[in-house]
Protein backbone atom coordinates (compact mmCIF):
# COMPACT_ATOMS: atom_id res chain seq x y z
CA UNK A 1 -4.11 -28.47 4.39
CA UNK A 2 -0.46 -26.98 3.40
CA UNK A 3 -2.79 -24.81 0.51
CA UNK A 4 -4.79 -23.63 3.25
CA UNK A 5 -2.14 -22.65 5.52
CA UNK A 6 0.24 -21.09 2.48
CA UNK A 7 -2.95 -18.90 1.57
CA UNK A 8 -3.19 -17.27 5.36
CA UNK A 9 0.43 -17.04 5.51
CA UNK A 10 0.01 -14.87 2.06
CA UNK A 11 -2.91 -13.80 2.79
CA UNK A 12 -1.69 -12.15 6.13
CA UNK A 13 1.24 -10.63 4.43
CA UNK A 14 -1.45 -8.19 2.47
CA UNK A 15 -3.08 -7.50 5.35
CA UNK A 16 0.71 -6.05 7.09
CA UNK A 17 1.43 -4.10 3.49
CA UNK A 18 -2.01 -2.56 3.39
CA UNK A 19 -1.28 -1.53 7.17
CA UNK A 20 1.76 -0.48 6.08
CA UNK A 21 0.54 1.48 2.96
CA UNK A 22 -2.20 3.23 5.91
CA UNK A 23 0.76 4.36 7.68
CA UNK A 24 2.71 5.60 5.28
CA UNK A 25 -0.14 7.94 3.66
CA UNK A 26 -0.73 9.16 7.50
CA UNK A 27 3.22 9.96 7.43
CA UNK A 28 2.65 11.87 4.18
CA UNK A 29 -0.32 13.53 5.71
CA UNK A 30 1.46 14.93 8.23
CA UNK A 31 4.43 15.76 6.13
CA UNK A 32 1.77 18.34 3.74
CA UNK A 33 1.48 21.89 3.88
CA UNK A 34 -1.39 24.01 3.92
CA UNK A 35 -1.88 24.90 0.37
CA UNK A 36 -1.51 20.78 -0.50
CA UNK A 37 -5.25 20.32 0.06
CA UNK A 38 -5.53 17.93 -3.18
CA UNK A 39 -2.71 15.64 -1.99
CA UNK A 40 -4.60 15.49 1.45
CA UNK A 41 -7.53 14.55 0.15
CA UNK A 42 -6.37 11.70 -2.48
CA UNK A 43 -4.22 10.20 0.67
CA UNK A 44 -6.97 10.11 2.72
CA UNK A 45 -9.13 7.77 -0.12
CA UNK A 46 -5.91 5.90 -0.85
CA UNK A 47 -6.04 5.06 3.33
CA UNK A 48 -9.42 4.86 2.70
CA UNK A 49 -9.07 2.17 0.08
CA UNK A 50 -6.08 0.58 2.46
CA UNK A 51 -8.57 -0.04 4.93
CA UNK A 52 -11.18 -1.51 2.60
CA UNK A 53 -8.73 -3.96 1.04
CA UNK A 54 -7.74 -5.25 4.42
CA UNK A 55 -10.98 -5.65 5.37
CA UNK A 56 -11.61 -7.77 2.40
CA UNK A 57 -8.48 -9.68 3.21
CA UNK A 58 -9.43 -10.15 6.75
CA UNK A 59 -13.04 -11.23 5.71
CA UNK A 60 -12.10 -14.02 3.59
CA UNK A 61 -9.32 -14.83 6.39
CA UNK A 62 -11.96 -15.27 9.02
CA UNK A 63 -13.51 -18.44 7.41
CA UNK A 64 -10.71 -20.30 8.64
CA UNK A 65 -9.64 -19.67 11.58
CA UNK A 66 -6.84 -17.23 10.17
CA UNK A 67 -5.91 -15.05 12.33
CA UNK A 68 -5.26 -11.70 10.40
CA UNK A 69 -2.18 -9.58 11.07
CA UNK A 70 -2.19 -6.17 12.34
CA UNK A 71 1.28 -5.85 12.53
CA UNK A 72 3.38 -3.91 9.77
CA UNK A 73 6.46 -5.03 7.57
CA UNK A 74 10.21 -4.63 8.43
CA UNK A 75 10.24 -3.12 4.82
CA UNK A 76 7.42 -0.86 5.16
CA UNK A 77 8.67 0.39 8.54
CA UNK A 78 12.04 1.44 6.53
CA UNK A 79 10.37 2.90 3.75
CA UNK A 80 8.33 5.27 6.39
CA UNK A 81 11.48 6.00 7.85
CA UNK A 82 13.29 6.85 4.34
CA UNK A 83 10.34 8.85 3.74
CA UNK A 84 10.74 11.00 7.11
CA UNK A 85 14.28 11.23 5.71
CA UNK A 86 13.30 12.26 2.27
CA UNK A 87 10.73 14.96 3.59
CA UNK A 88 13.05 16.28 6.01
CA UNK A 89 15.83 17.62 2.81
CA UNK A 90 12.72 18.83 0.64
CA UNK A 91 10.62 20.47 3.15
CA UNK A 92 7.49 21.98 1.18
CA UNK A 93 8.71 19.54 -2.22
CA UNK A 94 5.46 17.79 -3.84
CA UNK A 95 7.28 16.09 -5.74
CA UNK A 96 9.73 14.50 -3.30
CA UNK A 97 6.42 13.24 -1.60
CA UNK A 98 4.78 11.95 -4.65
CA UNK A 99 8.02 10.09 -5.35
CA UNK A 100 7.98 8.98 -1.80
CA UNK A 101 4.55 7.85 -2.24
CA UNK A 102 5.31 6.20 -5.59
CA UNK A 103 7.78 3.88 -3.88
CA UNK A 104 5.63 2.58 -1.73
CA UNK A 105 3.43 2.11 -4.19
CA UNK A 106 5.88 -0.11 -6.54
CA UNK A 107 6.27 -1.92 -3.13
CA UNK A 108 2.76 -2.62 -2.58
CA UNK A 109 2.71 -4.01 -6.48
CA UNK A 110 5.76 -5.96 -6.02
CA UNK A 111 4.02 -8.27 -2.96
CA UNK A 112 0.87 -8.01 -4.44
CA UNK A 113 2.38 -9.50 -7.75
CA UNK A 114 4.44 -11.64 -5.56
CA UNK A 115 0.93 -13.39 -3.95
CA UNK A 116 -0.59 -13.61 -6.78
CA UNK A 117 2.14 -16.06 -8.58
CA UNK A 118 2.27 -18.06 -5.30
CA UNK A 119 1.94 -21.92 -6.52
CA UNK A 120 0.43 -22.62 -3.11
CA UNK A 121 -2.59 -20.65 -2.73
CA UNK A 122 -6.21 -21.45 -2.88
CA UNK A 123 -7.96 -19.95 -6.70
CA UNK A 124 -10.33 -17.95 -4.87
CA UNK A 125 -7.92 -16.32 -2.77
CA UNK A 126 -5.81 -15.77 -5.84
CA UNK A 127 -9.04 -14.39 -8.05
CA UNK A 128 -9.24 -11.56 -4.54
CA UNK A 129 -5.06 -10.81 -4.77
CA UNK A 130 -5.99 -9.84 -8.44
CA UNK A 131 -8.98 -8.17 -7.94
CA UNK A 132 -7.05 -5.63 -5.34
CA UNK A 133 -3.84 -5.73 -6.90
CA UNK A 134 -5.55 -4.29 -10.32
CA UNK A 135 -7.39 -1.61 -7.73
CA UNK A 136 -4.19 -0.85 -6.60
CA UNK A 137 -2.17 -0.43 -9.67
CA UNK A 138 -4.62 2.56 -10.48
CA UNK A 139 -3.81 4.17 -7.37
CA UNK A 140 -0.39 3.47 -7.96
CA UNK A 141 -0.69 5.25 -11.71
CA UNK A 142 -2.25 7.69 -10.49
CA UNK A 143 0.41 8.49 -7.81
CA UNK A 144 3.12 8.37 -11.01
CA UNK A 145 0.78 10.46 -13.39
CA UNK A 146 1.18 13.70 -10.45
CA UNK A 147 4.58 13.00 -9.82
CA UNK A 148 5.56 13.09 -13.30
CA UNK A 149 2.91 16.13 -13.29
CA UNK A 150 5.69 18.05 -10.93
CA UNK A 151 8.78 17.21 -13.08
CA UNK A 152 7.50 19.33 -16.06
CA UNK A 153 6.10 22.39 -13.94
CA UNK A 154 9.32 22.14 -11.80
């Protein structure tokens, strides 16, 4: 029973950085001009895929009686908030956001990573943490290949 209840408590966690990822590509949403139609549109699918990893992690929550989390993180909340900061000095500054975005990003590796080397959690729970966390490290590279994409035009 303690495996059970380690792997919601993990499993839950996910769920509050994917939320947290969702609100932080909404924040950069808002935060893009006009002319940054491209970066609108690749947030959008990387909410998109937010919301399709936490409804994975929710699905495989609801066969026990897990109740999922839609709550967010304490360090996701400050990482929105460093990112309002952030925006605010380099209004119009792609790269700024992309760096922004790339943080939370490394975050969102970081727990995944974290999950996935839990001692505690059931093998088919950890075979879904590595499943998403490899979906997310593309999204992640991707993220790094446009920010590193506005240091050399800069």
């Amino acid at each position: 029973m303690e495996n059970l209840e380690k792997t919601v408590e993990v499993l839950n966690d996910l769920v509050k950085i994917n939320n947290d990822r969702i609100a932080g590509y909404k924040k950069a949403i808002d935060n893009l001009s006009e002319i940054d139609a491209d970066l609108r549109k690749l947030f959008n699918r990387l909410m998109i895929q937010s919301e399709e990893l936490k409804a994975e992690l929710q699905e495989h929550l609801g066969g026990w009686d897990g109740k999922s989390d839609s709550k967010t993180t304490l360090p996701g909340r400050i990482y929105r908030l460093w990112m309002d900061f952030k925006v605010i000095f380099a209004v119009n500054d792609r790269k700024a956001l992309l760096e922004a975005c790339e943080y939370g990003e490394d975050a969102a590796q970081k727990a995944y990573r974290a999950a996935e080397q839990e001692p505690d959690i059931l093998p088919t729970s950890r075979a879904l943490i590595t499943n998403q966390k490899v979906k997310l490290l593309a999204s992640h590279d991707l993220i790094k290949e446009l920010r590193d994409e506005e240091k050399t035009e800069a």
